[in-house]
C-alpha atoms as a PDB file:
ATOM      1  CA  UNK A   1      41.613 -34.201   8.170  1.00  0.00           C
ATOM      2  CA  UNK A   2      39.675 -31.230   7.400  1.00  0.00           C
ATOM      3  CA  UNK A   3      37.593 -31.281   3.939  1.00  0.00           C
ATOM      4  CA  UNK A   4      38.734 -27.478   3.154  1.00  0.00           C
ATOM      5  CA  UNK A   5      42.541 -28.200   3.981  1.00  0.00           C
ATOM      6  CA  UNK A   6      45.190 -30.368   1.653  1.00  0.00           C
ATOM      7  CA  UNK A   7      48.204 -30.469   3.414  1.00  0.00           C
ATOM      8  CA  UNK A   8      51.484 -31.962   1.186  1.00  0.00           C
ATOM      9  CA  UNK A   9      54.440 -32.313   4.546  1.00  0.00           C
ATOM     10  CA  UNK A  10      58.048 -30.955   3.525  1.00  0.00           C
ATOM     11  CA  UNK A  11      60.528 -33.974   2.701  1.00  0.00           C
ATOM     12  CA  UNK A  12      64.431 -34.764   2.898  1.00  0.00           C
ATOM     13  CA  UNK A  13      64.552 -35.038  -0.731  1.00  0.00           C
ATOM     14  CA  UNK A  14      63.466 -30.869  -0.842  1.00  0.00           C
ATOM     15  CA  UNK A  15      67.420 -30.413   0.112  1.00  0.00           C
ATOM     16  CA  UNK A  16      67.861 -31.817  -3.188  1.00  0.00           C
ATOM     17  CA  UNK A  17      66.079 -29.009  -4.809  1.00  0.00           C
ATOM     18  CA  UNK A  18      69.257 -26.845  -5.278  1.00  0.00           C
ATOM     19  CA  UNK A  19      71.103 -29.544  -6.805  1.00  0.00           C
ATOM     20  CA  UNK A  20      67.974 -30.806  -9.135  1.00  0.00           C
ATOM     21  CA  UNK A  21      68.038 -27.084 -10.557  1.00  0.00           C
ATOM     22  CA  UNK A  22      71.711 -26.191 -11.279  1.00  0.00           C
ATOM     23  CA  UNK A  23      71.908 -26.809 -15.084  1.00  0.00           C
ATOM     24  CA  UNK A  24      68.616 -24.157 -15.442  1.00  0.00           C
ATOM     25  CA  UNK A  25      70.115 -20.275 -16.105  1.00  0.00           C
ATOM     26  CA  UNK A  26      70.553 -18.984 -12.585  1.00  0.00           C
ATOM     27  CA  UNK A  27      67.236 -16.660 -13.152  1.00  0.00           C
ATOM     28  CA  UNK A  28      65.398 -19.348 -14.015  1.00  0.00           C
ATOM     29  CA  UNK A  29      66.041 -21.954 -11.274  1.00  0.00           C
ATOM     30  CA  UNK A  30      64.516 -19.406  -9.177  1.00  0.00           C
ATOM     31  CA  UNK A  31      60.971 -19.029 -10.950  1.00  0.00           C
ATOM     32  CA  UNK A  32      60.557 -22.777 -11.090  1.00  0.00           C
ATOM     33  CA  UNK A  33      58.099 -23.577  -8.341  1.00  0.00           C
ATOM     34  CA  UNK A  34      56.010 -20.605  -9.405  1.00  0.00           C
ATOM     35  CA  UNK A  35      55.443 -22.165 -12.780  1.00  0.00           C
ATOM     36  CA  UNK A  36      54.161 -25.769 -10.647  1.00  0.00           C
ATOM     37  CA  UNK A  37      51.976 -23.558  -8.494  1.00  0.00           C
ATOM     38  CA  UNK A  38      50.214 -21.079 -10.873  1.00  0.00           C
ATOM     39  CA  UNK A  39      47.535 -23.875 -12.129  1.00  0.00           C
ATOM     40  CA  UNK A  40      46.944 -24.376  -8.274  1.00  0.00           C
ATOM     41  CA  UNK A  41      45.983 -20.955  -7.505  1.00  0.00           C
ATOM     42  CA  UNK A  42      42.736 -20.882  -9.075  1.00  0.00           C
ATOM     43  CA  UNK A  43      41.849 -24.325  -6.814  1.00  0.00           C
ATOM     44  CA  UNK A  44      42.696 -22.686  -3.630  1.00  0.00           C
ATOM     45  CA  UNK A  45      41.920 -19.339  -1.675  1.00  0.00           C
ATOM     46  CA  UNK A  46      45.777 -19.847   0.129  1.00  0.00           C
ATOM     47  CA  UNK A  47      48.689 -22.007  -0.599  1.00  0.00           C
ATOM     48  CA  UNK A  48      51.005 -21.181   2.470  1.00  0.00           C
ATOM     49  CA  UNK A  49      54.498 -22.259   1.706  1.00  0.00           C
ATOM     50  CA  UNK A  50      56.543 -22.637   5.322  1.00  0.00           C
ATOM     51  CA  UNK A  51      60.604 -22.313   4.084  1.00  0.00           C
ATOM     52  CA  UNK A  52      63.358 -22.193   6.506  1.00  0.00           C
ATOM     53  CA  UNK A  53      65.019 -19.092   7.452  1.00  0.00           C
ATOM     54  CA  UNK A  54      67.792 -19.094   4.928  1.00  0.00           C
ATOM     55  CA  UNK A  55      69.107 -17.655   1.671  1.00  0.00           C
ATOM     56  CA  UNK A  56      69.018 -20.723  -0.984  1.00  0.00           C
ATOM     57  CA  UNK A  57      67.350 -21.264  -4.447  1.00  0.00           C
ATOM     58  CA  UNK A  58      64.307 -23.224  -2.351  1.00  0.00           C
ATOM     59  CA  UNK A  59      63.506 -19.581  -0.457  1.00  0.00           C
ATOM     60  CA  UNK A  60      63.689 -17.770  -3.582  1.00  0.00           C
ATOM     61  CA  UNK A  61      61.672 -19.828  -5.417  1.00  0.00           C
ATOM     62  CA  UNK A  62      58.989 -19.768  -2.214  1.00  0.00           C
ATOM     63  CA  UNK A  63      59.182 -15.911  -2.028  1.00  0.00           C
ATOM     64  CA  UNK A  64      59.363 -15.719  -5.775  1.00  0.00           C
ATOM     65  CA  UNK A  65      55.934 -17.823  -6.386  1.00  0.00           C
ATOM     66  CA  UNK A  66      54.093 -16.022  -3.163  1.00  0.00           C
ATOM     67  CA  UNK A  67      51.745 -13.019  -2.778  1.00  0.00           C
ATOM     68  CA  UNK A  68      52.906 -12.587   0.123  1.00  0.00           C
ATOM     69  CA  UNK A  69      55.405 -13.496   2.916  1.00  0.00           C
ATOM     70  CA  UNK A  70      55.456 -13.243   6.935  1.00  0.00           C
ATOM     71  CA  UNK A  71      58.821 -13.171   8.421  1.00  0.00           C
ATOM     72  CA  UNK A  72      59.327 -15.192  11.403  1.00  0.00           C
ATOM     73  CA  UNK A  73      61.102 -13.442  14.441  1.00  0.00           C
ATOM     74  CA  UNK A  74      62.604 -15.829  17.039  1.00  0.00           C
ATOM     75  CA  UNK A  75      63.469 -13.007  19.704  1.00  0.00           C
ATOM     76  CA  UNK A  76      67.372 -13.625  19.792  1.00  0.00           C
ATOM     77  CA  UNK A  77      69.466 -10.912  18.338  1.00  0.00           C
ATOM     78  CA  UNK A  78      70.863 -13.642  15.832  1.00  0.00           C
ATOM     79  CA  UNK A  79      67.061 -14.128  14.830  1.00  0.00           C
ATOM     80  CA  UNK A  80      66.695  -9.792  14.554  1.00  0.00           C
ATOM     81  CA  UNK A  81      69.806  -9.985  13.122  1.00  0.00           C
ATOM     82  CA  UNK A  82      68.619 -11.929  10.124  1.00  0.00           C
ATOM     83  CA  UNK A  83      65.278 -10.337   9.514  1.00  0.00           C
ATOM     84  CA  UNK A  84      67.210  -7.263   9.251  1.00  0.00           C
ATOM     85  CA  UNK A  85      69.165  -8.484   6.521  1.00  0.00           C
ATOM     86  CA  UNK A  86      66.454 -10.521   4.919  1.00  0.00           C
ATOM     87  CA  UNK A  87      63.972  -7.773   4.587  1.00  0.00           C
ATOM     88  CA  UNK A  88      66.885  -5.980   2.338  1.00  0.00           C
ATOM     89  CA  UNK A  89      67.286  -8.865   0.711  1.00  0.00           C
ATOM     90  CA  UNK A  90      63.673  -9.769  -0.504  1.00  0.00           C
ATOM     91  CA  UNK A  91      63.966  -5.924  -1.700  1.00  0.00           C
ATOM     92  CA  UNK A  92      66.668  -6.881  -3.899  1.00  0.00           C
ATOM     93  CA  UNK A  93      65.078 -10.035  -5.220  1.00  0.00           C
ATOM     94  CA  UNK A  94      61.714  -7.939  -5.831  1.00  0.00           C
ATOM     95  CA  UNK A  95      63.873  -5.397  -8.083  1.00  0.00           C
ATOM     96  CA  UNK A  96      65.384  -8.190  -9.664  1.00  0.00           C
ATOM     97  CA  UNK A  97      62.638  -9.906 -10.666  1.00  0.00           C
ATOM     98  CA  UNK A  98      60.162  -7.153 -11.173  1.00  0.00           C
ATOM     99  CA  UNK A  99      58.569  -9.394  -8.255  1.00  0.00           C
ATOM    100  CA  UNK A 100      55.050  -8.556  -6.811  1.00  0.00           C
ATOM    101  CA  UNK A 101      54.986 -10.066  -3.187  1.00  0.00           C
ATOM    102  CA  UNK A 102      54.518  -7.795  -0.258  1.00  0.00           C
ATOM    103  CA  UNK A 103      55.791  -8.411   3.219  1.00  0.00           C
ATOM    104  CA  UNK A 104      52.544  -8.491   5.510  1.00  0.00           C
ATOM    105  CA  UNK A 105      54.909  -8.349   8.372  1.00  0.00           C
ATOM    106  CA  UNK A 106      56.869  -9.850  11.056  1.00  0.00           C
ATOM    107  CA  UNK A 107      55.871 -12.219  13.456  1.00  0.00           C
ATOM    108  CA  UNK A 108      57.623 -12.522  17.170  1.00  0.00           C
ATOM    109  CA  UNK A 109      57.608 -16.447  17.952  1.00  0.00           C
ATOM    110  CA  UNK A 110      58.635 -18.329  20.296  1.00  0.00           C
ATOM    111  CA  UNK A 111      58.839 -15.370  22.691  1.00  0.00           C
ATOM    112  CA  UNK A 112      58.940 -15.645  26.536  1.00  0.00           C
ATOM    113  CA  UNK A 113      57.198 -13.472  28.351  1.00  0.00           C
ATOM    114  CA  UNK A 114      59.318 -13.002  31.550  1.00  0.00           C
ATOM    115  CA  UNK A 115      63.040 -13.424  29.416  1.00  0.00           C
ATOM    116  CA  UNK A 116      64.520  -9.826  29.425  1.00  0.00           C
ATOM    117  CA  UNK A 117      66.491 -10.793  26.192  1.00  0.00           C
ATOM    118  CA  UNK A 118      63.211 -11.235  24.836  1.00  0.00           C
ATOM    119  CA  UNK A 119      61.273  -8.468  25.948  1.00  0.00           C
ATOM    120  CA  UNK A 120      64.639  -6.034  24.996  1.00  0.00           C
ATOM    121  CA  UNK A 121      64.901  -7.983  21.147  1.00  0.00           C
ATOM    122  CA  UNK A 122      60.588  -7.586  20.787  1.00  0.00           C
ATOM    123  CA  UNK A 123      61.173  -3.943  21.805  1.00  0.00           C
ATOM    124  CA  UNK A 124      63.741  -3.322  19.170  1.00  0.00           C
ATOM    125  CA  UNK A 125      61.768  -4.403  16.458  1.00  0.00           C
ATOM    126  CA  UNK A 126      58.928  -2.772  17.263  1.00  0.00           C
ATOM    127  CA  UNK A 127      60.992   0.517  17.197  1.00  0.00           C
ATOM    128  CA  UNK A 128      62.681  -0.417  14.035  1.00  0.00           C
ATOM    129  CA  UNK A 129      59.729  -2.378  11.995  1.00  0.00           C
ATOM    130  CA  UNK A 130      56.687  -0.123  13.801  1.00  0.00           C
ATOM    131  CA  UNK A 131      53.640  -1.572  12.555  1.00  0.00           C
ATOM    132  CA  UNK A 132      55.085  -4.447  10.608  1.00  0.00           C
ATOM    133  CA  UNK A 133      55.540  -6.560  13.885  1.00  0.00           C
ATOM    134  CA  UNK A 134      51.952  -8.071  14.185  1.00  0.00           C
ATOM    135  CA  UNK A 135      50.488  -7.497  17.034  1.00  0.00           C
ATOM    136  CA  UNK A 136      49.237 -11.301  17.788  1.00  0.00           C
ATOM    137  CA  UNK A 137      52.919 -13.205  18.939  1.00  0.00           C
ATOM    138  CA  UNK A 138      53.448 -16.870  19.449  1.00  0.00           C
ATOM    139  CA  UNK A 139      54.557 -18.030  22.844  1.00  0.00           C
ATOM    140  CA  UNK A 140      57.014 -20.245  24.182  1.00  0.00           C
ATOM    141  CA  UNK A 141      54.896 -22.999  25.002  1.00  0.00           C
ATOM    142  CA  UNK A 142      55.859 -26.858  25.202  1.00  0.00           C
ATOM    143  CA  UNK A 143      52.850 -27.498  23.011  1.00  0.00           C
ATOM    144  CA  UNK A 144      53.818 -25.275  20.003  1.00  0.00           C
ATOM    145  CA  UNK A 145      57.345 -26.946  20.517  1.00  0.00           C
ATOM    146  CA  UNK A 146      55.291 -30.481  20.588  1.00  0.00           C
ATOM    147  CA  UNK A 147      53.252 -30.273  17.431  1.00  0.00           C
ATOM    148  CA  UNK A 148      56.549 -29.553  15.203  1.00  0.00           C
ATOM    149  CA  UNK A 149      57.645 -33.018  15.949  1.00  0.00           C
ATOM    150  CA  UNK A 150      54.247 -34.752  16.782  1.00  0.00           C
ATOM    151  CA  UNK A 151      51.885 -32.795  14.417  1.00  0.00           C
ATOM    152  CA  UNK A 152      48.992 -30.820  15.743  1.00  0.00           C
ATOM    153  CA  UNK A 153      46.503 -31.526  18.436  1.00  0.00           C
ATOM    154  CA  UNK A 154      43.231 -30.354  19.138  1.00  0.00           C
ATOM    155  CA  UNK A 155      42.023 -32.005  22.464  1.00  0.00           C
ATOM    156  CA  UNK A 156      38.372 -30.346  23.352  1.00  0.00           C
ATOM    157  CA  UNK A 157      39.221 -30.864  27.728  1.00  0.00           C
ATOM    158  CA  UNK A 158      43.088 -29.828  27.329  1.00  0.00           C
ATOM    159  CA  UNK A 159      43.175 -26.305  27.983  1.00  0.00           C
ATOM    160  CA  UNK A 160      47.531 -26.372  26.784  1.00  0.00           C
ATOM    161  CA  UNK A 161      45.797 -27.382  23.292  1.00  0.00           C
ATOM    162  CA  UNK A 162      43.065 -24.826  23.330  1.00  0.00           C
ATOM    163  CA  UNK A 163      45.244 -22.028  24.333  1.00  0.00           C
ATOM    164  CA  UNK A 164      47.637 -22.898  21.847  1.00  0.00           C
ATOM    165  CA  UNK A 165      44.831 -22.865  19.347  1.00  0.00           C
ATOM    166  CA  UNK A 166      43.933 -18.964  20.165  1.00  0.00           C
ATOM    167  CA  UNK A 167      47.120 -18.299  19.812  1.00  0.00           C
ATOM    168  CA  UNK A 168      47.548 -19.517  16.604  1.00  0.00           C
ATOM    169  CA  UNK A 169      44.076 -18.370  15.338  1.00  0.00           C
ATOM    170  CA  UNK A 170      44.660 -14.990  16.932  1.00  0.00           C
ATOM    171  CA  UNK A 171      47.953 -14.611  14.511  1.00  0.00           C
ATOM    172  CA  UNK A 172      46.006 -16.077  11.289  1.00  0.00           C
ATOM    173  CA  UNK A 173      43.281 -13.783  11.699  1.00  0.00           C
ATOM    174  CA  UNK A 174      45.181 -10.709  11.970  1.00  0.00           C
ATOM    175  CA  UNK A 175      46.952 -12.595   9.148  1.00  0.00           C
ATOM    176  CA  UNK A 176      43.717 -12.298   7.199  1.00  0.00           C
ATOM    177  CA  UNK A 177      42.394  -8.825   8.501  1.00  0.00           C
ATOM    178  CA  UNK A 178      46.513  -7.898   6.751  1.00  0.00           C
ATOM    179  CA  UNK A 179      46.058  -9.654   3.641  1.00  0.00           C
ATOM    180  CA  UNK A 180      42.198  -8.225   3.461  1.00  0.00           C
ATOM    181  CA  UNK A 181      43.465  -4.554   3.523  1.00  0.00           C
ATOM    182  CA  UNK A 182      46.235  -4.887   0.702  1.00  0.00           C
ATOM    183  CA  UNK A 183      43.294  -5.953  -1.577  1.00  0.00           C
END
């Protein structure tokens, strides 16, 4: 493990966190994980919280304790569909929480190349999001399917790990160069 990374893995007891929360006022149960984060901050340059694409008191809290949040774009229109109706959403849950997160953008993943569905959904949100989609995608690759059952790899000689790796580091740095101009 890497000195400069703490890593805490997601859990089946998280889809308790709904339940765990119900006697709170609903505005409350949604500031919760902020409040366990804040002393954190000042330990760590980023704490990247990875939530699954759906509308629950877990994602609000995540959105609700972040600086900022990436949308994740699977190129299927059920995938476009959603962002479309998530980005109005975190709107409404910045007004109603006087919330200061910005959306740094959109990421295309798990896009193939050659699939026209793909290439037609990417083109889409380009014309609809413009400059939101980030430029750097992430593949269809076996590998990037791999490490979210096996965990990550980094083999030095296996050139599937290493161009996985750019890929990856490609995204984080525009990542970076995104979060460096909103400062």
């Amino acid at each position: 493990m890497d000195k400069n990374l703490d890593l805490i893995p997601g859990d089946w007891d998280m889809s308790l966190w709904n339940q765990s929360l119900e006697k709170l006022p609903q505005h409350d149960r949604n500031l919760v994980l902020k409040e366990f984060i804040s002393p954190l901050k000042e330990k760590y340059d980023f704490i990247i919280l990875d939530v699954p694409p759906t509308l629950s008191t877990l994602v609000n809290n995540a959105v609700l304790a972040s600086d900022y949040i990436v949308l994740v774009l699977q190129t299927q229109s059920s995938s476009y569909e959603g962002v479309l109706r998530t980005a109005q959403y975190l709107s409404q849950l910045r007004n109603d929480y006087d919330a200061n997160f910005k959306l740094l953008g959109i990421v295309l993943y798990l896009v193939s190349k050659r699939a026209n569905s793909d290439t037609s959904i990417a083109d889409e949100a380009r014309k609809t999001f413009g400059e939101a989609i980030f430029a750097n995608s992430i593949y269809h690759r076996e590998r990037v399917k791999r490490w979210a059952n096996e965990g990550l790899t980094h083999k030095q000689n296996d050139v599937h790990d290493s161009r996985t790796h750019e890929m990856y580091t490609l995204f984080f740095k525009e990542l970076l160069y995104r979060i460096g101009d909103e400062k």
